[in-house]
PDB file of N, CA and C in Angstrom:
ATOM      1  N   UNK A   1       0.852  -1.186   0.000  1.00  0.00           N
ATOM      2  CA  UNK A   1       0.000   0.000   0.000  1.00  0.00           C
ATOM      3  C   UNK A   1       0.887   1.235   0.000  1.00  0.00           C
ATOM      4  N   UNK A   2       0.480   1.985  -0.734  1.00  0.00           N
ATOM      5  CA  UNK A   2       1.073   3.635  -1.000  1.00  0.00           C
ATOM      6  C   UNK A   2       1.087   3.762   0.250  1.00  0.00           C
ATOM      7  N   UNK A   3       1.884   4.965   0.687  1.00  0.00           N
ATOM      8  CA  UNK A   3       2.037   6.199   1.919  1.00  0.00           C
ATOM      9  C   UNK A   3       0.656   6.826   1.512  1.00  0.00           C
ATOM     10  N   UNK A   4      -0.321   6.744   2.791  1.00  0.00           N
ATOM     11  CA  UNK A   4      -1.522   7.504   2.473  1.00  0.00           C
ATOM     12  C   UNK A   4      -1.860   7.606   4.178  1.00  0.00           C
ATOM     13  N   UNK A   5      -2.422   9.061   4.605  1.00  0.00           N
ATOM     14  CA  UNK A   5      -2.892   9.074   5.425  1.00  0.00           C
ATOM     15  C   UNK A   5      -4.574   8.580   5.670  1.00  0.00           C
ATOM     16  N   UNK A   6      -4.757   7.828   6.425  1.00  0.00           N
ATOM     17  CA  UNK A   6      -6.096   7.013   6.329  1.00  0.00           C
ATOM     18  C   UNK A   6      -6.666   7.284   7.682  1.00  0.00           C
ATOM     19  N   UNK A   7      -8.260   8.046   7.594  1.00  0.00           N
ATOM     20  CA  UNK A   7      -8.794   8.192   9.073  1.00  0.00           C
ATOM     21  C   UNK A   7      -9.810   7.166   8.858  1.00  0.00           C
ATOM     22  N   UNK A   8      -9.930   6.399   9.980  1.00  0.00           N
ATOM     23  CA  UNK A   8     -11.488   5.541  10.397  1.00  0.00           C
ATOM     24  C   UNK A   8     -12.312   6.332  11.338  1.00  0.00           C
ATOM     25  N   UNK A   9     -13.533   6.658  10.928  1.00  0.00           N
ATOM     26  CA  UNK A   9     -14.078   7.226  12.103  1.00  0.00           C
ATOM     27  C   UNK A   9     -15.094   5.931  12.426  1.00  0.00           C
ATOM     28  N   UNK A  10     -15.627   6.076  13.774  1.00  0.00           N
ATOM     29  CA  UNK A  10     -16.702   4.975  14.165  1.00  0.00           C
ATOM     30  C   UNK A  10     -16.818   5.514  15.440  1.00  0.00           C
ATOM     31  N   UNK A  11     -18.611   5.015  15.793  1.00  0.00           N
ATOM     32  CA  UNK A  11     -18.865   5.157  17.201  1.00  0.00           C
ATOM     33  C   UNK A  11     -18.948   4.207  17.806  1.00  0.00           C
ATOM     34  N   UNK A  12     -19.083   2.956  17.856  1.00  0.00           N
ATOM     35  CA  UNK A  12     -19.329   1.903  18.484  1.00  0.00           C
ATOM     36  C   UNK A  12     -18.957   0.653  17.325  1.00  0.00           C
ATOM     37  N   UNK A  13     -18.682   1.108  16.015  1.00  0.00           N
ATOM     38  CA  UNK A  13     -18.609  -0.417  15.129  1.00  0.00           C
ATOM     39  C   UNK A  13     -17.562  -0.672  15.177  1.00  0.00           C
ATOM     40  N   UNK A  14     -17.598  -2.316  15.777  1.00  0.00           N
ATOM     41  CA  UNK A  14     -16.202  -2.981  15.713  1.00  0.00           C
ATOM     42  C   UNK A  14     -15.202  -3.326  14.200  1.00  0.00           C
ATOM     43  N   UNK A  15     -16.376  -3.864  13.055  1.00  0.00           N
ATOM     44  CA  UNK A  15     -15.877  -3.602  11.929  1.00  0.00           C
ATOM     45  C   UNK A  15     -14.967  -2.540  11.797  1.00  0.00           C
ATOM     46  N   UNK A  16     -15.351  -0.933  11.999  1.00  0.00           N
ATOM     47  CA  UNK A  16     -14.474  -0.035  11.495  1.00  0.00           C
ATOM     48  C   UNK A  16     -13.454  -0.391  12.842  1.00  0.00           C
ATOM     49  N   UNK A  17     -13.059  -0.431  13.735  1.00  0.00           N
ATOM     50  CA  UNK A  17     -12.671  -0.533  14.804  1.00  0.00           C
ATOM     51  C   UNK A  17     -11.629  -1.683  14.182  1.00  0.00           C
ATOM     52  N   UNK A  18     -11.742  -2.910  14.165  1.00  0.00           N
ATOM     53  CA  UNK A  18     -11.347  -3.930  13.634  1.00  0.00           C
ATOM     54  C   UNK A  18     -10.362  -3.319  12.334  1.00  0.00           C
ATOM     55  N   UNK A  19     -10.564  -2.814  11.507  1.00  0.00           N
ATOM     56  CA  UNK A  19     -10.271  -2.618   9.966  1.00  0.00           C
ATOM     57  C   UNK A  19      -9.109  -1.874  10.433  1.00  0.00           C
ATOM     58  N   UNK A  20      -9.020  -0.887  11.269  1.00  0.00           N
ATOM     59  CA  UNK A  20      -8.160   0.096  11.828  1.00  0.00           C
ATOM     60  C   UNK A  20      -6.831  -0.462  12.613  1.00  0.00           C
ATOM     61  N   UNK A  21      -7.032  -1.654  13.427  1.00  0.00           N
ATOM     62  CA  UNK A  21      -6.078  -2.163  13.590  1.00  0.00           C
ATOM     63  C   UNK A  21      -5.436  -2.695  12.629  1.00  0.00           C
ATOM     64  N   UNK A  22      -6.002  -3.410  11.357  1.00  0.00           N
ATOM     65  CA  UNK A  22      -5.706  -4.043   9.801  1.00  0.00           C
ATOM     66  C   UNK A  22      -4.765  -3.043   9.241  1.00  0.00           C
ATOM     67  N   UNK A  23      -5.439  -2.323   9.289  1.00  0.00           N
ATOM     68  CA  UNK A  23      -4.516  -0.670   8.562  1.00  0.00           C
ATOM     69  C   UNK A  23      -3.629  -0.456   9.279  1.00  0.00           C
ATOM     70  N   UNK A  24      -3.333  -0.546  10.077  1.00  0.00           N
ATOM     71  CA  UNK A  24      -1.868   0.249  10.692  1.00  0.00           C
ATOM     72  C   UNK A  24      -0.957  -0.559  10.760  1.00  0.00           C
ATOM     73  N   UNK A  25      -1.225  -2.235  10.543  1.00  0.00           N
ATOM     74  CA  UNK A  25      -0.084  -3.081   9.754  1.00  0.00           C
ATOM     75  C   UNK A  25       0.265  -3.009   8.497  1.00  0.00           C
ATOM     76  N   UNK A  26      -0.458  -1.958   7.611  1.00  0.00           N
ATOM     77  CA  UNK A  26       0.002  -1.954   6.538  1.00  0.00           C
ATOM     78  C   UNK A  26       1.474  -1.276   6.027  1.00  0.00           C
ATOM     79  N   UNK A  27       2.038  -1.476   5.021  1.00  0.00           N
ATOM     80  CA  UNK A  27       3.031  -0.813   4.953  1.00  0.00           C
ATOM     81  C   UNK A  27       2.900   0.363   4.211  1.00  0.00           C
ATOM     82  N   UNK A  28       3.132   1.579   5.314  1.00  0.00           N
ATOM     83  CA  UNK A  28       3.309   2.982   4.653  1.00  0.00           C
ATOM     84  C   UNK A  28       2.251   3.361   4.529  1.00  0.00           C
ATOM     85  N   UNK A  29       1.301   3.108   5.935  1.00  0.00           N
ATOM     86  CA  UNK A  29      -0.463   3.809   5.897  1.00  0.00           C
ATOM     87  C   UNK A  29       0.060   4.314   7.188  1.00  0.00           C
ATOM     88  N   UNK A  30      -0.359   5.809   7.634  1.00  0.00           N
ATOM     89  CA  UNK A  30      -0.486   6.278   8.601  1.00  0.00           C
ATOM     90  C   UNK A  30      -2.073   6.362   8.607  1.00  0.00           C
ATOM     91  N   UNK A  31      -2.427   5.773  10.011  1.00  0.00           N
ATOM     92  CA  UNK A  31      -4.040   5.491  10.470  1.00  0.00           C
ATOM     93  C   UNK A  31      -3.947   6.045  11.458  1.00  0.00           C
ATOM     94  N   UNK A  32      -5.401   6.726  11.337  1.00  0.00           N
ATOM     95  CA  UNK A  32      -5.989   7.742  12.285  1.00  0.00           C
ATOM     96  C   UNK A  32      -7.219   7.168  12.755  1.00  0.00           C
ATOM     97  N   UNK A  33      -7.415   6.524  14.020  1.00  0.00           N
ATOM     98  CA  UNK A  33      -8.949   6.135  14.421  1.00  0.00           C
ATOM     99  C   UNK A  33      -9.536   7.257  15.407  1.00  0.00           C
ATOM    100  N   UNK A  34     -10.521   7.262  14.756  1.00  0.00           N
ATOM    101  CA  UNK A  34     -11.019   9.043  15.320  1.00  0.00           C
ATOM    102  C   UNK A  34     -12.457   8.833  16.215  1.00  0.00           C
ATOM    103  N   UNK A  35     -12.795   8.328  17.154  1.00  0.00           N
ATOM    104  CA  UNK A  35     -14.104   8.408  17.596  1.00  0.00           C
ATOM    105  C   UNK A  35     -15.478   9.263  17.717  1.00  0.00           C
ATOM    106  N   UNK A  36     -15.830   9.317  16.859  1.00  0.00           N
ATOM    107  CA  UNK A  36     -16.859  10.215  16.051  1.00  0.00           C
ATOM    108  C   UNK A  36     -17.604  11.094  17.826  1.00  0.00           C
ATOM    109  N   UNK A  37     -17.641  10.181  18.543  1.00  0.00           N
ATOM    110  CA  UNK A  37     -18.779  10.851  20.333  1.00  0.00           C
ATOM    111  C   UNK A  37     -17.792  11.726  20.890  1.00  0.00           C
ATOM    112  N   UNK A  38     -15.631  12.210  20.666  1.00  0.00           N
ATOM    113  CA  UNK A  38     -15.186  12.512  20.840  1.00  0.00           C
ATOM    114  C   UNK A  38     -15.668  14.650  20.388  1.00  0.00           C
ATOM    115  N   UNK A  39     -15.564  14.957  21.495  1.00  0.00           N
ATOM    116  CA  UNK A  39     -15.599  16.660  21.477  1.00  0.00           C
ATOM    117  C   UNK A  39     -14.915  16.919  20.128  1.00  0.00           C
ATOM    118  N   UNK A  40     -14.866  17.822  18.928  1.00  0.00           N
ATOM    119  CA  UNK A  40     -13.935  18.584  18.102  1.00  0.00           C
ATOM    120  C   UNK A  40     -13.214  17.528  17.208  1.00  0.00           C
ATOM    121  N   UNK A  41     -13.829  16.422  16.999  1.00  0.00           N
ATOM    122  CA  UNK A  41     -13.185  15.292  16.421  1.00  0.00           C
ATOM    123  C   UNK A  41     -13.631  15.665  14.911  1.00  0.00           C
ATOM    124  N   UNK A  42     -14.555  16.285  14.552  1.00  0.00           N
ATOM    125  CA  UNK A  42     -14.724  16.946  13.000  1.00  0.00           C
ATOM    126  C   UNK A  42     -13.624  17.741  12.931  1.00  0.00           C
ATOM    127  N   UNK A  43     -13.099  18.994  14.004  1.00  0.00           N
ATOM    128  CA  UNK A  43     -11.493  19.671  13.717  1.00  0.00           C
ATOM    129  C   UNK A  43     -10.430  19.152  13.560  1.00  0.00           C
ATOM    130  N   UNK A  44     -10.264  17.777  14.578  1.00  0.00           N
ATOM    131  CA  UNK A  44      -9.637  16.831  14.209  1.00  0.00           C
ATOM    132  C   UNK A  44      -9.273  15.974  13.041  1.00  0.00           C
ATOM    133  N   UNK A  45     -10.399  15.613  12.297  1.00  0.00           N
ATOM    134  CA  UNK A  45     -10.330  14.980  10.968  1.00  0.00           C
ATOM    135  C   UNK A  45     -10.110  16.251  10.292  1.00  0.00           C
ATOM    136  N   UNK A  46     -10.587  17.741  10.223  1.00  0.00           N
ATOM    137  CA  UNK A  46     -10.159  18.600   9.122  1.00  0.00           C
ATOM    138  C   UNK A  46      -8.786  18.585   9.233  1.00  0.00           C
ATOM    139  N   UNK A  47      -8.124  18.877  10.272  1.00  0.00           N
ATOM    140  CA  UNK A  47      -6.721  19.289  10.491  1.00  0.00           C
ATOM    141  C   UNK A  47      -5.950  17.774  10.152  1.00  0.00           C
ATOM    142  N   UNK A  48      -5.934  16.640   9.934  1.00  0.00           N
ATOM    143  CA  UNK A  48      -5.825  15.146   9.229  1.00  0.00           C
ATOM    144  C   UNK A  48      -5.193  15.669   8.439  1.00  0.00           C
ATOM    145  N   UNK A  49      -6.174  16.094   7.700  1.00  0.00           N
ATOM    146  CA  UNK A  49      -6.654  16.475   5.694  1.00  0.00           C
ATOM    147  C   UNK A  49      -5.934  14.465   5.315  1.00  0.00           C
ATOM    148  N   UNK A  50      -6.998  13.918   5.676  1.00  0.00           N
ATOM    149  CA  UNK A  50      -6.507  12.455   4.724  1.00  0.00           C
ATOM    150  C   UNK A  50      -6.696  11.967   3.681  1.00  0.00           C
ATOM    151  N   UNK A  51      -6.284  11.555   3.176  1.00  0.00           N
ATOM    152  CA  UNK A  51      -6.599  11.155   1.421  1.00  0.00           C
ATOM    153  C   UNK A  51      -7.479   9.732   1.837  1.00  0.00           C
ATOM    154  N   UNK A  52      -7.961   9.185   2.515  1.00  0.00           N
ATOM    155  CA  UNK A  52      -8.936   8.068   2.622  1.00  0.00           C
ATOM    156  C   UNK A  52      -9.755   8.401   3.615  1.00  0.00           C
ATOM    157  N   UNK A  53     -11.062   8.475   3.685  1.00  0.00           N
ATOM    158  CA  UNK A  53     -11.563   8.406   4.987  1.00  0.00           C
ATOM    159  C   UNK A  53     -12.668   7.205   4.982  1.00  0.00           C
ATOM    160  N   UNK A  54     -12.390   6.067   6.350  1.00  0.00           N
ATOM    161  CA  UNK A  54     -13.196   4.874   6.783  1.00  0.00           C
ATOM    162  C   UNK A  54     -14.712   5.359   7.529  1.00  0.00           C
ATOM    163  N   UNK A  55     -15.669   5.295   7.248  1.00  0.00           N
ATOM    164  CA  UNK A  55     -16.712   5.487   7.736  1.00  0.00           C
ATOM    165  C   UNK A  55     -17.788   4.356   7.658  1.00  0.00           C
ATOM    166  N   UNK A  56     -18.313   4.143   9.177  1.00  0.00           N
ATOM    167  CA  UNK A  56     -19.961   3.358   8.590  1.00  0.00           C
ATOM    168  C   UNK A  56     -20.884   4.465   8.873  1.00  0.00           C
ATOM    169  N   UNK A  57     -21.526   4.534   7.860  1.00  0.00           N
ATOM    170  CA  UNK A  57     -22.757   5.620   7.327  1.00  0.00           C
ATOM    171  C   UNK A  57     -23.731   5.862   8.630  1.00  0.00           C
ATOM    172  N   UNK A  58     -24.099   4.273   9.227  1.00  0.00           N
ATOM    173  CA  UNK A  58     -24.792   4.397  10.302  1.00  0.00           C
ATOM    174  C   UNK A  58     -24.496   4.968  11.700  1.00  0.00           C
ATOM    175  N   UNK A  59     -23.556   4.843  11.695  1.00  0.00           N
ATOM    176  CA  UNK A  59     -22.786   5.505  12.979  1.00  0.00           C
ATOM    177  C   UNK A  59     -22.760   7.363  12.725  1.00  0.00           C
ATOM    178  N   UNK A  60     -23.168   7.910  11.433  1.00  0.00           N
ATOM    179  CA  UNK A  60     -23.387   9.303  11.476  1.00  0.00           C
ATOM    180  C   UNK A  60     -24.096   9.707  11.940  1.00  0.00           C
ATOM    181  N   UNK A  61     -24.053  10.926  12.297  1.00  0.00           N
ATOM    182  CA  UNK A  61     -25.960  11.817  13.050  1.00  0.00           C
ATOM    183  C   UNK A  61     -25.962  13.020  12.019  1.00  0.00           C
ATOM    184  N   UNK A  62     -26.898  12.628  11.847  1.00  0.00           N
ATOM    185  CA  UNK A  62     -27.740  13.715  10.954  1.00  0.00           C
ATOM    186  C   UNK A  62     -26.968  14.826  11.027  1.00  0.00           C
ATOM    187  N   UNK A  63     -27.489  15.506  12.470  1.00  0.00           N
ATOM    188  CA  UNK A  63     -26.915  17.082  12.716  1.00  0.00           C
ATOM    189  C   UNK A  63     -25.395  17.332  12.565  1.00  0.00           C
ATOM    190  N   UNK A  64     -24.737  16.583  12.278  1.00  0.00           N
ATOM    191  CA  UNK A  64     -23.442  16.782  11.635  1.00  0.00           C
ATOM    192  C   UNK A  64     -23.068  16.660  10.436  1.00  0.00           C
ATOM    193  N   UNK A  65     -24.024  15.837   9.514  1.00  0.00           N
ATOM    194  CA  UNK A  65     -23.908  15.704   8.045  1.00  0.00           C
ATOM    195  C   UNK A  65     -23.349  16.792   7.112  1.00  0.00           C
ATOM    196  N   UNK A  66     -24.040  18.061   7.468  1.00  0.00           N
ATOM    197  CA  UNK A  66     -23.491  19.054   6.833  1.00  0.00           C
ATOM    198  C   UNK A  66     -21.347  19.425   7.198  1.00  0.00           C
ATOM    199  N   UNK A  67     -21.650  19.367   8.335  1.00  0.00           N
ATOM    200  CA  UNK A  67     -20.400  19.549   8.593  1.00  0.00           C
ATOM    201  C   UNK A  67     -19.083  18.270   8.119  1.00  0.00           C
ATOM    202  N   UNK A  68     -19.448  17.201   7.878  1.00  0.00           N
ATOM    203  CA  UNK A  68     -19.148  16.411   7.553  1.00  0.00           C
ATOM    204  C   UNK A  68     -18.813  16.447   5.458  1.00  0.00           C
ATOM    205  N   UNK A  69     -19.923  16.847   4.881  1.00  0.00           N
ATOM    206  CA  UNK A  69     -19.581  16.876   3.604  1.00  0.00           C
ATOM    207  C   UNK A  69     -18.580  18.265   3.010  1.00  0.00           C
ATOM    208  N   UNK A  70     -18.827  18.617   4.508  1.00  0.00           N
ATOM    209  CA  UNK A  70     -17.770  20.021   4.024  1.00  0.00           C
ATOM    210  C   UNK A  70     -16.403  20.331   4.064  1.00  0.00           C
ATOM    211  N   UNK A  71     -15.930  18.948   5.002  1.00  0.00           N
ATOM    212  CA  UNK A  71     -14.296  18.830   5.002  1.00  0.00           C
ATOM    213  C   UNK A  71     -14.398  17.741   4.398  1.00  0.00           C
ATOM    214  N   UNK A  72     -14.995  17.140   3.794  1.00  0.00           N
ATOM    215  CA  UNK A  72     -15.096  15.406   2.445  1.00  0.00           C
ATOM    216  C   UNK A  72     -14.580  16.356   1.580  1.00  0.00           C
ATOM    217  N   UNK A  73     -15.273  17.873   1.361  1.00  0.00           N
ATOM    218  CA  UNK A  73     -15.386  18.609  -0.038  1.00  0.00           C
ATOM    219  C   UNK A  73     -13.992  19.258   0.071  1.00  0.00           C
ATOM    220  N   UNK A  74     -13.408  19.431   1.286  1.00  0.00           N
ATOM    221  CA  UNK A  74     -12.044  20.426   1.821  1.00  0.00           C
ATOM    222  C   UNK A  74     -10.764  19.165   1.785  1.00  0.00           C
ATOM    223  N   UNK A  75     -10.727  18.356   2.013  1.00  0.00           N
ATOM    224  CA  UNK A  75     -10.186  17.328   2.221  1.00  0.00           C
ATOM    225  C   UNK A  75      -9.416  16.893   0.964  1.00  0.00           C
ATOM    226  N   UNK A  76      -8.039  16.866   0.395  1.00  0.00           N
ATOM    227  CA  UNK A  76      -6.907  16.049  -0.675  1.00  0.00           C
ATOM    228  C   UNK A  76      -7.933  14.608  -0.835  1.00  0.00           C
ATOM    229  N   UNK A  77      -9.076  14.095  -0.169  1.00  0.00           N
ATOM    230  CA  UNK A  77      -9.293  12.856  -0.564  1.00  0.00           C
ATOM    231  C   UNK A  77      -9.179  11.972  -1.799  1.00  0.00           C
ATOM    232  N   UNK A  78      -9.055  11.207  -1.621  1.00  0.00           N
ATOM    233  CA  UNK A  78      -8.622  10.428  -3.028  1.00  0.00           C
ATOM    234  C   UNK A  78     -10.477   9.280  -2.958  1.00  0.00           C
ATOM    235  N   UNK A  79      -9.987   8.498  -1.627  1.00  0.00           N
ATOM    236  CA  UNK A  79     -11.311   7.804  -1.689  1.00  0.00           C
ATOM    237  C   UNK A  79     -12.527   7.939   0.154  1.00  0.00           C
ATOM    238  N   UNK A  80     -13.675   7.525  -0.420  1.00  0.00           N
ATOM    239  CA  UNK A  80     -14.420   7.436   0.719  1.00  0.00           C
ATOM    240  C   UNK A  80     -14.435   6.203   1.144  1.00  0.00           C
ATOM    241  N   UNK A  81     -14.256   5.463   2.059  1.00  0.00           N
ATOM    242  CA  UNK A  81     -14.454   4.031   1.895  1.00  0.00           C
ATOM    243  C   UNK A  81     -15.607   3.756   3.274  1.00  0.00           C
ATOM    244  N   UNK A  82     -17.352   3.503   2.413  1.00  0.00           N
ATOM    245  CA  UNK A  82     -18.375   3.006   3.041  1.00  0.00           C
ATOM    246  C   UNK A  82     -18.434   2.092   3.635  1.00  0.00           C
ATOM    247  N   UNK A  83     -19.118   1.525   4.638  1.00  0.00           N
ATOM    248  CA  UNK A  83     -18.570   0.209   5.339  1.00  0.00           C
ATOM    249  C   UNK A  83     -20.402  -0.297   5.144  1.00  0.00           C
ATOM    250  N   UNK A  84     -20.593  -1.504   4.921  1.00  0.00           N
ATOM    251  CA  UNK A  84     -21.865  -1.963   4.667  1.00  0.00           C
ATOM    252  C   UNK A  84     -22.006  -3.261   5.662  1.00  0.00           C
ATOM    253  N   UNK A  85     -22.426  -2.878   6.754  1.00  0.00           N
ATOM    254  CA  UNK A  85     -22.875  -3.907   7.360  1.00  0.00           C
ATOM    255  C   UNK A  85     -23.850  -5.263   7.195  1.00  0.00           C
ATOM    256  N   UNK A  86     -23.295  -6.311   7.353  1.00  0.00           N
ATOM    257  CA  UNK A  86     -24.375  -7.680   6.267  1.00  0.00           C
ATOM    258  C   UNK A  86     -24.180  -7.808   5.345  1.00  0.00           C
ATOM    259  N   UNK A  87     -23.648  -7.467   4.540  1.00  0.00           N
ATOM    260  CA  UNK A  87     -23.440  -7.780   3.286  1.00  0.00           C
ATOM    261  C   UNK A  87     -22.127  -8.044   2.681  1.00  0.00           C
ATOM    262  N   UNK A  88     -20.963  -8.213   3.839  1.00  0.00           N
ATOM    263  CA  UNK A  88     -19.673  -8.858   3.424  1.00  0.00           C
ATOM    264  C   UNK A  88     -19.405  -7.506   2.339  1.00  0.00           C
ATOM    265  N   UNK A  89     -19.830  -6.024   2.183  1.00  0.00           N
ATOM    266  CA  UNK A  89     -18.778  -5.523   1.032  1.00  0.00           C
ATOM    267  C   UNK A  89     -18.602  -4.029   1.611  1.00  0.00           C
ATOM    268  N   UNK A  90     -18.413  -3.548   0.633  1.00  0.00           N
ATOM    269  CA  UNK A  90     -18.006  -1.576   1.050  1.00  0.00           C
ATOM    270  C   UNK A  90     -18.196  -0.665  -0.154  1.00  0.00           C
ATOM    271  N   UNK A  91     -18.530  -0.039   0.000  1.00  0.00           N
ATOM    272  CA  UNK A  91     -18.792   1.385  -1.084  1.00  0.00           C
ATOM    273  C   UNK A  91     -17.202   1.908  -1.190  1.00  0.00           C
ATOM    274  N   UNK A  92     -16.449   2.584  -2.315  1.00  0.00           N
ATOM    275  CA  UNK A  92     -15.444   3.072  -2.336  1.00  0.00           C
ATOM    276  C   UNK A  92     -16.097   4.095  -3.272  1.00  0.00           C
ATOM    277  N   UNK A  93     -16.055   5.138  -2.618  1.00  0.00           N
ATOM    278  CA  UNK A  93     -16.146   6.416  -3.589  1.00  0.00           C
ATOM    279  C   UNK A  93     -15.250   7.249  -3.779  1.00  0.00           C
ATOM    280  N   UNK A  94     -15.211   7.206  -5.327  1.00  0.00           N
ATOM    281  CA  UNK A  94     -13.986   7.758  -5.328  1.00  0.00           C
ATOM    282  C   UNK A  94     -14.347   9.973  -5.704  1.00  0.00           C
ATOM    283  N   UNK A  95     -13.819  10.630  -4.815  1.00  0.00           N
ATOM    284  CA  UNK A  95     -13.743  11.913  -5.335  1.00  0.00           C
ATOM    285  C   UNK A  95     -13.576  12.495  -6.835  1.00  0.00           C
ATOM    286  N   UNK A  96     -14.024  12.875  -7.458  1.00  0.00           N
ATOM    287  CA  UNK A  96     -14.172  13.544  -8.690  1.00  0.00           C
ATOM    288  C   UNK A  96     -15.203  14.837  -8.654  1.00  0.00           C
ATOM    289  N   UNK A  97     -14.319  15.874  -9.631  1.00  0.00           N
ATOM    290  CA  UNK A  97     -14.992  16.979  -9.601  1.00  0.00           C
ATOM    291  C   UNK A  97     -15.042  17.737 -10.768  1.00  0.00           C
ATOM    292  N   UNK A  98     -15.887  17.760 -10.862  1.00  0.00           N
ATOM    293  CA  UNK A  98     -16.530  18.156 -12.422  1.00  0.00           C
ATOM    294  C   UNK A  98     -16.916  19.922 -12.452  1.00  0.00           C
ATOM    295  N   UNK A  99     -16.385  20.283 -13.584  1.00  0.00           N
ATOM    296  CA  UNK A  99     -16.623  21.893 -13.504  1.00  0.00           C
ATOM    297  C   UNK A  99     -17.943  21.936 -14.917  1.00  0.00           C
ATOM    298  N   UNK A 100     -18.775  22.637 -13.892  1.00  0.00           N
ATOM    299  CA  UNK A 100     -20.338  22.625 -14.610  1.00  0.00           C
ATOM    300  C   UNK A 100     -20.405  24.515 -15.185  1.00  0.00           C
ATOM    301  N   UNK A 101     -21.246  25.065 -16.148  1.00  0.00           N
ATOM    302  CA  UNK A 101     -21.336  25.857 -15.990  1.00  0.00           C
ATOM    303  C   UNK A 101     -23.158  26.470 -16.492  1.00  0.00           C
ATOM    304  N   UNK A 102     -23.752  24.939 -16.206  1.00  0.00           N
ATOM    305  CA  UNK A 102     -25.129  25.473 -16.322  1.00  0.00           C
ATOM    306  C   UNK A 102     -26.113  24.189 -15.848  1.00  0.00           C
ATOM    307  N   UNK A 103     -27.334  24.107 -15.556  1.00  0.00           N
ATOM    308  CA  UNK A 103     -28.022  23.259 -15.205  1.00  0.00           C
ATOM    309  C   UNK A 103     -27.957  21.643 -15.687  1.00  0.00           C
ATOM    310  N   UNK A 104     -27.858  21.910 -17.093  1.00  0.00           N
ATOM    311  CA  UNK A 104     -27.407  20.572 -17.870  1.00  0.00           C
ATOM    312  C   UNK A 104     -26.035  20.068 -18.281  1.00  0.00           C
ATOM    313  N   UNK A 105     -25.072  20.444 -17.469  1.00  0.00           N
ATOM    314  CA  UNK A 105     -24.155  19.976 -17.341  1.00  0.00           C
ATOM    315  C   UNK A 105     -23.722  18.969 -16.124  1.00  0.00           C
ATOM    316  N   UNK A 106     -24.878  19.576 -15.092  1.00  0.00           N
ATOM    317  CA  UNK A 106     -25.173  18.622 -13.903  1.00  0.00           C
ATOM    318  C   UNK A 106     -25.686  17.598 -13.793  1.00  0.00           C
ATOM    319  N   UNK A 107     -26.705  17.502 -14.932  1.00  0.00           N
ATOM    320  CA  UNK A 107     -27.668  16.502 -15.285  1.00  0.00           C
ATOM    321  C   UNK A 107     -26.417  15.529 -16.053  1.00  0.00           C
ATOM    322  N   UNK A 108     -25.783  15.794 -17.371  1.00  0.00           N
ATOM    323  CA  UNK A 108     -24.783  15.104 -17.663  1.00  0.00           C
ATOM    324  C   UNK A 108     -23.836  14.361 -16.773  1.00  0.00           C
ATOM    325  N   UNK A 109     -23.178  15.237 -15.684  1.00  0.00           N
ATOM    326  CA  UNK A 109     -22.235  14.430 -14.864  1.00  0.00           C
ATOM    327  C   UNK A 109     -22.735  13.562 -13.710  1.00  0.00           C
ATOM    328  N   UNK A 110     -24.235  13.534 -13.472  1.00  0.00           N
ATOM    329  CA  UNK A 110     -25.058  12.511 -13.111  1.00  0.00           C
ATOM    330  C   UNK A 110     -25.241  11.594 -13.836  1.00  0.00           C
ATOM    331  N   UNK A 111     -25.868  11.597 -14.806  1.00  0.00           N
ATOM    332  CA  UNK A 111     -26.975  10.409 -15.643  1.00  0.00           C
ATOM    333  C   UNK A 111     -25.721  10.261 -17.054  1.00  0.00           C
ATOM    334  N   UNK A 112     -25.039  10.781 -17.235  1.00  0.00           N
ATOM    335  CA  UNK A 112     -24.454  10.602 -18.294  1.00  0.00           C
ATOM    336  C   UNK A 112     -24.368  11.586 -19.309  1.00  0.00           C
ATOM    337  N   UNK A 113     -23.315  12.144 -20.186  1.00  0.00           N
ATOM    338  CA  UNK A 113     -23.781  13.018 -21.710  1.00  0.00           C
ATOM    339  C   UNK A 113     -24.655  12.607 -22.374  1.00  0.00           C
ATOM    340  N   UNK A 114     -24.833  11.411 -22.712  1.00  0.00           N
ATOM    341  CA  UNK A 114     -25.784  10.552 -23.946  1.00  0.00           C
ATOM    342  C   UNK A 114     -26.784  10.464 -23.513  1.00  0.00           C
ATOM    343  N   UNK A 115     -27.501  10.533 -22.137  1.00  0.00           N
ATOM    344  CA  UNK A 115     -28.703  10.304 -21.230  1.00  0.00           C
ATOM    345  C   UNK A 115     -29.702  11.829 -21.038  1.00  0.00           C
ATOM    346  N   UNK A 116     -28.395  12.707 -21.590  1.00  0.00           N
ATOM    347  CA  UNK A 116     -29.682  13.733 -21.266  1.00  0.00           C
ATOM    348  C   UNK A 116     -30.179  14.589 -22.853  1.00  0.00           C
ATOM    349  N   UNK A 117     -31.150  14.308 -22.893  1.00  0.00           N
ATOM    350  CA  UNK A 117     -31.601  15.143 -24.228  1.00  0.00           C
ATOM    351  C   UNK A 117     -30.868  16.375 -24.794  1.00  0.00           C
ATOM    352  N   UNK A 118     -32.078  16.955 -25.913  1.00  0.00           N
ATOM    353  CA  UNK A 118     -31.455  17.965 -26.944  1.00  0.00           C
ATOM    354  C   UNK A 118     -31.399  19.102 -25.809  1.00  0.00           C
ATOM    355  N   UNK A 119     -30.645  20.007 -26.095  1.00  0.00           N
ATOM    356  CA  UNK A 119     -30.684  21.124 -25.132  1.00  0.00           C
ATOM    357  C   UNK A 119     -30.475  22.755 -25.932  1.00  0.00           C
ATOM    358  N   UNK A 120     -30.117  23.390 -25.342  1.00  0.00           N
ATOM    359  CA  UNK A 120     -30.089  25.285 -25.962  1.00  0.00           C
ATOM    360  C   UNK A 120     -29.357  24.925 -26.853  1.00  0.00           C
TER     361      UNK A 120
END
């Protein structure tokens, strides 16, 4: 594995908990396990800035969501890595950013160029 700084956040899941010890045997991963119920632990992960961040979705609260997609959006990330409980797999999303400069260019980098009709 590349040199990549990698945060796990989790509140109680042993999976991410588990995975985090996995990661810090890797070679040339600096791992960050961040306990999401921890005071300022969103300043914490901004000030990271990691190019991976470990999350299970369920362990988020709402009232932080915003604050949360806003250092995803601030963040060098390379990938998101979802954790899917039951189902043996994981979401990897990877960051990409697309420069739009009108309504249907949004629609394109959603659904596809070829998917969205005739336009202006």
């Amino acid at each position: 594995m590349a040199a990549k700084r990698i945060a796990v956040l989790y509140r109680s899941s042993l999976l991410a908990q588990g995975l985090e010890a996995a990661l810090r045997n890797a070679d040339g991963a600096e791992v960050h396990g961040l306990n999401l119920d921890t005071p300022g632990v969103l300043g914490q992960l901004k000030a990271l800035a990691p190019s991976v961040i470990v999350v299970d979705p369920q362990e988020l609260r709402l009232e932080s969501l915003a604050e949360f997609l806003e250092i995803f959006q601030s963040c060098p990330l390379v990938h998101v890595v979802s954790l899917r409980w039951g189902e043996n797999a994981v979401d990897i999303l990877r960051k990409e950013r697309v420069e739009v400069t009108k309504a249907r260019d949004v629609l394109a980098a959603l659904v596809g160029p070829h998917e969205v009709g005739p336009g202006e």
